[in-house]
Protein backbone atom coordinates (compact mmCIF):
# COMPACT_ATOMS: atom_id res chain seq x y z
CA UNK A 1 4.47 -25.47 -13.28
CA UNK A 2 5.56 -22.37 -11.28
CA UNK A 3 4.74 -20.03 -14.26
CA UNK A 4 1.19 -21.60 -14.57
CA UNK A 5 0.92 -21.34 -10.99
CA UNK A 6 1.93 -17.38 -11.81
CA UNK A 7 -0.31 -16.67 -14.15
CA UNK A 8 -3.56 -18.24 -12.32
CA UNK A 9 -2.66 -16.66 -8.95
CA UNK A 10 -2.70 -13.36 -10.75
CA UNK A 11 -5.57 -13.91 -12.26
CA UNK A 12 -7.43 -14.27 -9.11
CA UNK A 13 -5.64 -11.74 -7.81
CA UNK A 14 -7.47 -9.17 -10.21
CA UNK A 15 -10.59 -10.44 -10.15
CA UNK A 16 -10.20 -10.04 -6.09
CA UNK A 17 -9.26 -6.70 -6.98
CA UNK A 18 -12.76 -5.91 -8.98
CA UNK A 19 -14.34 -7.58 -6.34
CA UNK A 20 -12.98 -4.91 -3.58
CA UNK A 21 -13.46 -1.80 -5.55
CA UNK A 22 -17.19 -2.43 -6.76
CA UNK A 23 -17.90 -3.35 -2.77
CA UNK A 24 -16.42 -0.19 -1.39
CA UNK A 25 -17.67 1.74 -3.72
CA UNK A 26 -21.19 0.24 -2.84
CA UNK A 27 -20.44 0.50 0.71
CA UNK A 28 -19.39 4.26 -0.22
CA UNK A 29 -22.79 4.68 -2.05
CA UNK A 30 -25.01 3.21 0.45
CA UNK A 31 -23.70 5.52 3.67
CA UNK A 32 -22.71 8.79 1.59
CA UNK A 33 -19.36 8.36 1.88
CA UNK A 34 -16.49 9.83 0.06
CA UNK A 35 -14.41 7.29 -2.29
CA UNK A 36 -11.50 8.63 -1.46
CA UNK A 37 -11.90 7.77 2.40
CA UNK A 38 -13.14 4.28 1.55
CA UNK A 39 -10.12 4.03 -0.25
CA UNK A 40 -7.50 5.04 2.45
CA UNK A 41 -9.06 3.13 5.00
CA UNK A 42 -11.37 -0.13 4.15
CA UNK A 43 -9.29 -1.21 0.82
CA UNK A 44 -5.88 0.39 2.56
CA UNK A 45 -6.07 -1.74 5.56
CA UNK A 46 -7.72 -4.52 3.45
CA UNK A 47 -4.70 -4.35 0.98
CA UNK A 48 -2.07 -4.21 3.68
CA UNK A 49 -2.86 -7.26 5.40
CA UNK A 50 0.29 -9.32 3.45
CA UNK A 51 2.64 -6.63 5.05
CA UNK A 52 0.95 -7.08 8.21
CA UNK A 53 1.62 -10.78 8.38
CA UNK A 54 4.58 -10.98 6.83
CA UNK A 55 5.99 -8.10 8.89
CA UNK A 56 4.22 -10.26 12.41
CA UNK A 57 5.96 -13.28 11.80
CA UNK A 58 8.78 -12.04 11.01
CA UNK A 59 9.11 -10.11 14.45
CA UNK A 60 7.40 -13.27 15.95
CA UNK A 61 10.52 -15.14 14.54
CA UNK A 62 13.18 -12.33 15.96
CA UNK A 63 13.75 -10.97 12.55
CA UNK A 64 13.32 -7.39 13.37
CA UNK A 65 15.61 -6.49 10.14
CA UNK A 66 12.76 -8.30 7.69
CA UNK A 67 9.63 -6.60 9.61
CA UNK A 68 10.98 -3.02 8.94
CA UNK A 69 12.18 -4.09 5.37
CA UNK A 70 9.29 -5.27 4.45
CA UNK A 71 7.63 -1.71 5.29
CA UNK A 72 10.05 0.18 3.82
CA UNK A 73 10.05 -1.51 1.46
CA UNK A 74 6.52 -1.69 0.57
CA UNK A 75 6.23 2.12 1.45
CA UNK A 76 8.84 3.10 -1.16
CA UNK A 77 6.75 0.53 -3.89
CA UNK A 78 3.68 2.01 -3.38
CA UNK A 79 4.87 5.42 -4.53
CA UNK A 80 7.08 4.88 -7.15
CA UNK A 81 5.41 1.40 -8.82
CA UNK A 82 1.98 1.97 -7.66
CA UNK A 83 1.36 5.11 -8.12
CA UNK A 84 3.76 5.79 -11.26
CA UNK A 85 1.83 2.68 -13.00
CA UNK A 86 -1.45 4.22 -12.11
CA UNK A 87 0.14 7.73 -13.42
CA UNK A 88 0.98 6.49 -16.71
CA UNK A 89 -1.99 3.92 -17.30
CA UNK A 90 -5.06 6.99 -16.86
CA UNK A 91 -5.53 8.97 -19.48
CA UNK A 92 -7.17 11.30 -17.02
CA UNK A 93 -6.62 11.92 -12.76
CA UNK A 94 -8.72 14.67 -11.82
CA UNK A 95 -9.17 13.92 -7.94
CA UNK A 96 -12.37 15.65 -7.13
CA UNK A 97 -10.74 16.38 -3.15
CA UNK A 98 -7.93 18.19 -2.29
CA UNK A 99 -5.45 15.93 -1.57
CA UNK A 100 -2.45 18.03 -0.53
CA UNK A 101 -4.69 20.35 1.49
CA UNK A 102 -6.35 17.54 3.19
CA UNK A 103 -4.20 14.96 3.19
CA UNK A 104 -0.61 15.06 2.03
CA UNK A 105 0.29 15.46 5.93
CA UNK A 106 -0.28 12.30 6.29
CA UNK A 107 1.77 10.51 3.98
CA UNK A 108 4.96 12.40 5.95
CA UNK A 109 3.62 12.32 9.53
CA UNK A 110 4.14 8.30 9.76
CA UNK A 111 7.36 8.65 8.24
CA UNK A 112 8.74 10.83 10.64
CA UNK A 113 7.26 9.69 13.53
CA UNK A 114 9.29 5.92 12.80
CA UNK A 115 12.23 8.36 12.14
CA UNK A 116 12.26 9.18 16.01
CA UNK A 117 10.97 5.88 17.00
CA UNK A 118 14.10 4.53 15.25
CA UNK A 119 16.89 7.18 16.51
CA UNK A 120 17.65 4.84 19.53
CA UNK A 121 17.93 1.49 17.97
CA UNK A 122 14.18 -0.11 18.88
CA UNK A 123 10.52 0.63 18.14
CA UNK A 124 9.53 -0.84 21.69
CA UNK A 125 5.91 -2.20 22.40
CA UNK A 126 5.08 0.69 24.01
CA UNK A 127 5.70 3.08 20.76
CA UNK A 128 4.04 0.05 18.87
CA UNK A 129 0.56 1.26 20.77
CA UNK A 130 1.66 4.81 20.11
CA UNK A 131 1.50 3.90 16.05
CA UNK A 132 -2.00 1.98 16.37
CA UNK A 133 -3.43 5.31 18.58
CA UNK A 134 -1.95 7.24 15.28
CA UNK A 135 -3.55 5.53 12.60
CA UNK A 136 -6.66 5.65 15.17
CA UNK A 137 -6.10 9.48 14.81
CA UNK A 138 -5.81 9.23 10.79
CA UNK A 139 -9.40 7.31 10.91
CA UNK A 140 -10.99 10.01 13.19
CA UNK A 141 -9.71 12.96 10.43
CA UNK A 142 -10.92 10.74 7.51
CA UNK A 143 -14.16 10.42 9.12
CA UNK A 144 -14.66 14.06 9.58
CA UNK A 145 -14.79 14.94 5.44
CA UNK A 146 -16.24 11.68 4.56
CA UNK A 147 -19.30 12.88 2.28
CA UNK A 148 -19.92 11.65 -0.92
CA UNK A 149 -19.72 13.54 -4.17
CA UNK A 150 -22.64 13.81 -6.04
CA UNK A 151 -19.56 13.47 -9.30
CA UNK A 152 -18.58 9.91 -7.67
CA UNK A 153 -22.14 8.27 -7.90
CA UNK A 154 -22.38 5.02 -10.15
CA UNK A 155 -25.84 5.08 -11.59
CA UNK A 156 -25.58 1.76 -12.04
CA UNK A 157 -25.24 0.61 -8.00
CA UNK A 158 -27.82 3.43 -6.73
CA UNK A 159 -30.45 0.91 -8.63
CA UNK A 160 -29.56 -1.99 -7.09
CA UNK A 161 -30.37 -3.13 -3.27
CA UNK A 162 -27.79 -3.05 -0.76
CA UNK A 163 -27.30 -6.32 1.21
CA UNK A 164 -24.70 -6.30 4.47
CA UNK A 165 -24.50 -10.15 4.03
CA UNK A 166 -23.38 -10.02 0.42
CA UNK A 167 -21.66 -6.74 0.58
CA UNK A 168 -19.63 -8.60 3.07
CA UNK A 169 -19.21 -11.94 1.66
CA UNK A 170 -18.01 -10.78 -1.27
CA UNK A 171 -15.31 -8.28 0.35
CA UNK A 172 -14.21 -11.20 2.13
CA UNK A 173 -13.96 -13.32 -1.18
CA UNK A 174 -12.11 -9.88 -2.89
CA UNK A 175 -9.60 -9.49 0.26
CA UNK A 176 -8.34 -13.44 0.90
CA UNK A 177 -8.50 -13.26 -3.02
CA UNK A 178 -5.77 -10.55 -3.12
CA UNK A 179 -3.84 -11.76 -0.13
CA UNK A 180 -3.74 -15.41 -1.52
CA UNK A 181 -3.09 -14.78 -4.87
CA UNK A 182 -0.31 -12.32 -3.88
CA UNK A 183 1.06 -14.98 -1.66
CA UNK A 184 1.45 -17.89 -4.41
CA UNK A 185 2.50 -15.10 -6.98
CA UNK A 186 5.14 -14.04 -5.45
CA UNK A 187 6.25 -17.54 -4.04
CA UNK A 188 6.00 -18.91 -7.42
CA UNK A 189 7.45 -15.67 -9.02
CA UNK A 190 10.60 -16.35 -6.18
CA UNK A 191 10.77 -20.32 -7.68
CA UNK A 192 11.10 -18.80 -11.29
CA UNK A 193 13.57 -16.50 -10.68
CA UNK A 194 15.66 -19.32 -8.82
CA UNK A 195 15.77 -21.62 -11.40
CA UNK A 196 17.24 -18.35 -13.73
CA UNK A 197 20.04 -18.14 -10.81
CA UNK A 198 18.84 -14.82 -9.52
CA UNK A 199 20.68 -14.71 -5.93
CA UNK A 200 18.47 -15.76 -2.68
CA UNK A 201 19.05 -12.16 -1.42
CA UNK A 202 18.30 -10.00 -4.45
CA UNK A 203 14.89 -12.71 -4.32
CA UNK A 204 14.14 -11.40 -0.61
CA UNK A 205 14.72 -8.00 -1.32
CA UNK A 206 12.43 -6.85 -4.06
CA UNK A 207 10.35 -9.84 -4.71
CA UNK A 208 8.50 -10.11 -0.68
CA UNK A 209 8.27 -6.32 -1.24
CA UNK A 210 7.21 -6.42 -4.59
CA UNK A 211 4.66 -9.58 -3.75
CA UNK A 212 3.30 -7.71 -0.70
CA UNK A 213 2.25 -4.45 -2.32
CA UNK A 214 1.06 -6.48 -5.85
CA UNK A 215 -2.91 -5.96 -3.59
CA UNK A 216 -2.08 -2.27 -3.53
CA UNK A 217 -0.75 -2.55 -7.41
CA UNK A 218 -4.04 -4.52 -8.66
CA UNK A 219 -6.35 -2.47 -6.53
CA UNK A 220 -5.02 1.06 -7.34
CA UNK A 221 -4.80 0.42 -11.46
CA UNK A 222 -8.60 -1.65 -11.36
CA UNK A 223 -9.43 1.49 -9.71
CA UNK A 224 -7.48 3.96 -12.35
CA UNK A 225 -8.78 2.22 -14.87
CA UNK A 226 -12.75 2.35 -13.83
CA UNK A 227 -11.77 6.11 -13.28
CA UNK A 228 -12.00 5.85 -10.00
CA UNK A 229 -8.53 8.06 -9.63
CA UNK A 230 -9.94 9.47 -5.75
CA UNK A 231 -9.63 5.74 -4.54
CA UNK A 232 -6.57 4.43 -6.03
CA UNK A 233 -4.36 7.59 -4.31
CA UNK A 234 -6.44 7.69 -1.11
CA UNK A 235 -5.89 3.92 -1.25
CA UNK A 236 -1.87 4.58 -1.53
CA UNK A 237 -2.05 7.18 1.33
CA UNK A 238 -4.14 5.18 3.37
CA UNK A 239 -2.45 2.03 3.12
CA UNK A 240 1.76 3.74 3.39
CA UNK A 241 -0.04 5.39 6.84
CA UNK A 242 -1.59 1.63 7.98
CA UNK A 243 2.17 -0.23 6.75
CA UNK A 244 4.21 2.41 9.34
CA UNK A 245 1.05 2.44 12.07
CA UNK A 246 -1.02 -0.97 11.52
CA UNK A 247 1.68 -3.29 10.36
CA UNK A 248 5.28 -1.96 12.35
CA UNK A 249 3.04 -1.19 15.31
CA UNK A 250 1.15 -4.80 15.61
CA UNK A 251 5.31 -5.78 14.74
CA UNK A 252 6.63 -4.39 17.90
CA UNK A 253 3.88 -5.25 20.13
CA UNK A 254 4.55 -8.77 19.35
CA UNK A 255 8.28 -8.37 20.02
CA UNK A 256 10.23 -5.07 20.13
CA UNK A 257 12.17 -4.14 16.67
CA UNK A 258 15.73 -3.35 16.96
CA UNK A 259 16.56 -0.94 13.99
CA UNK A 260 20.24 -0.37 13.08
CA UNK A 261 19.16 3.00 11.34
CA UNK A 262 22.94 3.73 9.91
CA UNK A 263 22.27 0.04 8.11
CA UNK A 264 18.69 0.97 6.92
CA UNK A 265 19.71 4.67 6.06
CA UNK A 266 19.69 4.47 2.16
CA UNK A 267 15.92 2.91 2.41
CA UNK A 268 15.04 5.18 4.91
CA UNK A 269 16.16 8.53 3.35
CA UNK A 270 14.23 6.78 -0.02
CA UNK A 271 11.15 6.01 2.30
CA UNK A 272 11.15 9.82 3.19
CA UNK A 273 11.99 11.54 -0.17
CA UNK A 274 9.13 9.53 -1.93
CA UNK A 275 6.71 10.55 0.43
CA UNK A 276 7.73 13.59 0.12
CA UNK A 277 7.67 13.85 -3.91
CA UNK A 278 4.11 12.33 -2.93
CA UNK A 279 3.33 15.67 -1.19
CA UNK A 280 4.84 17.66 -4.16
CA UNK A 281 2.75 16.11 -6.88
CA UNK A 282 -0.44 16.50 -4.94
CA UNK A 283 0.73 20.26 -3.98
CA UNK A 284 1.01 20.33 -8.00
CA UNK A 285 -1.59 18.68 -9.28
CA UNK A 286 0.96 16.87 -11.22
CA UNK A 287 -1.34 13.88 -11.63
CA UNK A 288 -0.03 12.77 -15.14
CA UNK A 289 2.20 10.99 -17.03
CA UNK A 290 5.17 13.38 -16.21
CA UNK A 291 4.71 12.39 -12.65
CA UNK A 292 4.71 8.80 -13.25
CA UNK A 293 8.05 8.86 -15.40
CA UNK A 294 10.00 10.65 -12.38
CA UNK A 295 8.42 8.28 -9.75
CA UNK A 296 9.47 5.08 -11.79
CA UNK A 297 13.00 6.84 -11.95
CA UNK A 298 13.45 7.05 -8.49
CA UNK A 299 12.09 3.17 -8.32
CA UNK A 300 15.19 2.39 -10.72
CA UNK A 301 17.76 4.22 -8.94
CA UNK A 302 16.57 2.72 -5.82
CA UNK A 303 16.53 -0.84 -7.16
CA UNK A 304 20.16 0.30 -8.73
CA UNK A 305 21.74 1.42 -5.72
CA UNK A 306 20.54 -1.05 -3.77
CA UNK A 307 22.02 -4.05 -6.26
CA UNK A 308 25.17 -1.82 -6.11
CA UNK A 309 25.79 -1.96 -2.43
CA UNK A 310 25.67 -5.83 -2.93
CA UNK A 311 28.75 -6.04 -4.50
């Protein structure tokens, strides 16, 4: 029953998926603005909302470890899986913006800025605001470049009317889509793996972070796929700068997150050098399936290491 339960939750998880991108991309269309910033805000934020509530109740609850896992770990996913999928999937990325002029700043200012948040032990409320006015700051720089490519136009969508009421509806249906079917995919996904004996812990680990960032997976390869390669990374960018500002800042405002970072080093340091290959490839134009091989390396050594220290 679980498996069924699998398959038809990502099923609707995908069609949620095709639902977002043709609606942002209308959205895009309709007010002349660039795909890429659609994707690293609307679909990024969109997309992060099962981080955001797993990572609130969790804090809600006192469980300050799982919050910050859960963004780590969904950081360090969205490079290496996300991205390296997407990599290795499109025959052909050939972002029409600049990325690493433009934007590769911001996939390491988040990271470092939760790196001095952390040095004392707790992300107090107070730096929680300080990570909502920074993503506030990201918006406010997206918004400045945010014109539309004449390259990015769908023929196809300039013909037909735009409607706000069914625009919306149907980004509504696309997002609680993708945050439900992520939900009972990866609770199903955890009942599975269970009944093969796979240890509670090893379950928590990779399978919450793994089941929170399957929005960011489906979006990002629908997107790839319907060469839409500007969206899928500005999607990844966007939503890794809304998990460390949205999601660990609405965390600590709820309760203040104590962070052992000596315990969490490992998935820090991994948080920080994947954001930083991020910047490389961009800097590189290493959009192909070289790139994706090395990313889904460092995903295996991660998972590797991180088995290891089990034992």
């Amino acid at each position: 029953m679980d498996f069924i339960i699998f398959i038809i939750s990502m099923t609707i998880l995908i069609k949620g998926a095709d639902l977002i991108i043709k609606e942002a991309e209308r959205i895009a269309l309709h007010f002349n603005i660039s795909e890429f910033v659609i994707g690293a805000t609307l679909v990024a934020i969109g997309t992060s909302l099962p981080e955001m509530a797993a990572s609130i109740a969790a804090s809600y609850n006192h469980k300050s470890e799982m919050a910050v896992a859960n963004v780590l770990g969904s950081v360090i996913l969205n490079i290496t899986l996300v991205l390296g999928l997407v990599f290795l999937i499109s025959k052909n990325i050939n972002p029409k913006r600049d990325i690493f002029a433009k934007d590769s700043t911001w996939a390491l200012i988040p990271v470092f800025v939760f790196i001095l948040m952390a040095f004392d032990g707790v992300i107090t409320r107070f730096e929680g605001f300080l990570f909502l006015i920074l993503m506030v700051g990201y918006v406010i720089f997206l918004s400045k470049e945010a014109t539309l490519l004449s390259e990015e136009i769908d023929e196809d969508l300039v013909k037909e009317p735009f409607s706000w009421l069914k625009t919306s509806i149907l980004l509504i249906v696309g997002f609680v889509s993708v945050v439900g079917g992520a939900d009972f995919a990866i609770q199903s996904a955890s009942n599975v793996a269970r009944n093969f004996g796979i240890s509670e812990w090893i379950i928590g680990l990779f399978l919450i972070a793994f089941g929170t960032s399957l929005p960011e997976l489906m979006v990002s390869i629908v997107a790839a796929i319907n060469k839409k390669a500007d969206m899928s990374i500005g999607n990844i960018i966007g939503s890794n700068a809304a998990n460390f500002t949205i999601v660990l800042g609405s965390a600590a405002i709820v309760n203040p997150l104590d962070v052992d970072i000596h315990k969490y080093l490992f998935d820090i340091s991994t948080a920080l050098v994947v954001s930083v290959v991020l910047v490389f490839i961009t800097a590189n134009k290493m959009y192909n399936k070289a790139a994706g091989i090395a990313l889904l390396t460092i995903l295996t050594l991660f998972a590797y290491n991180s088995i290891s220290s089990l034992g």
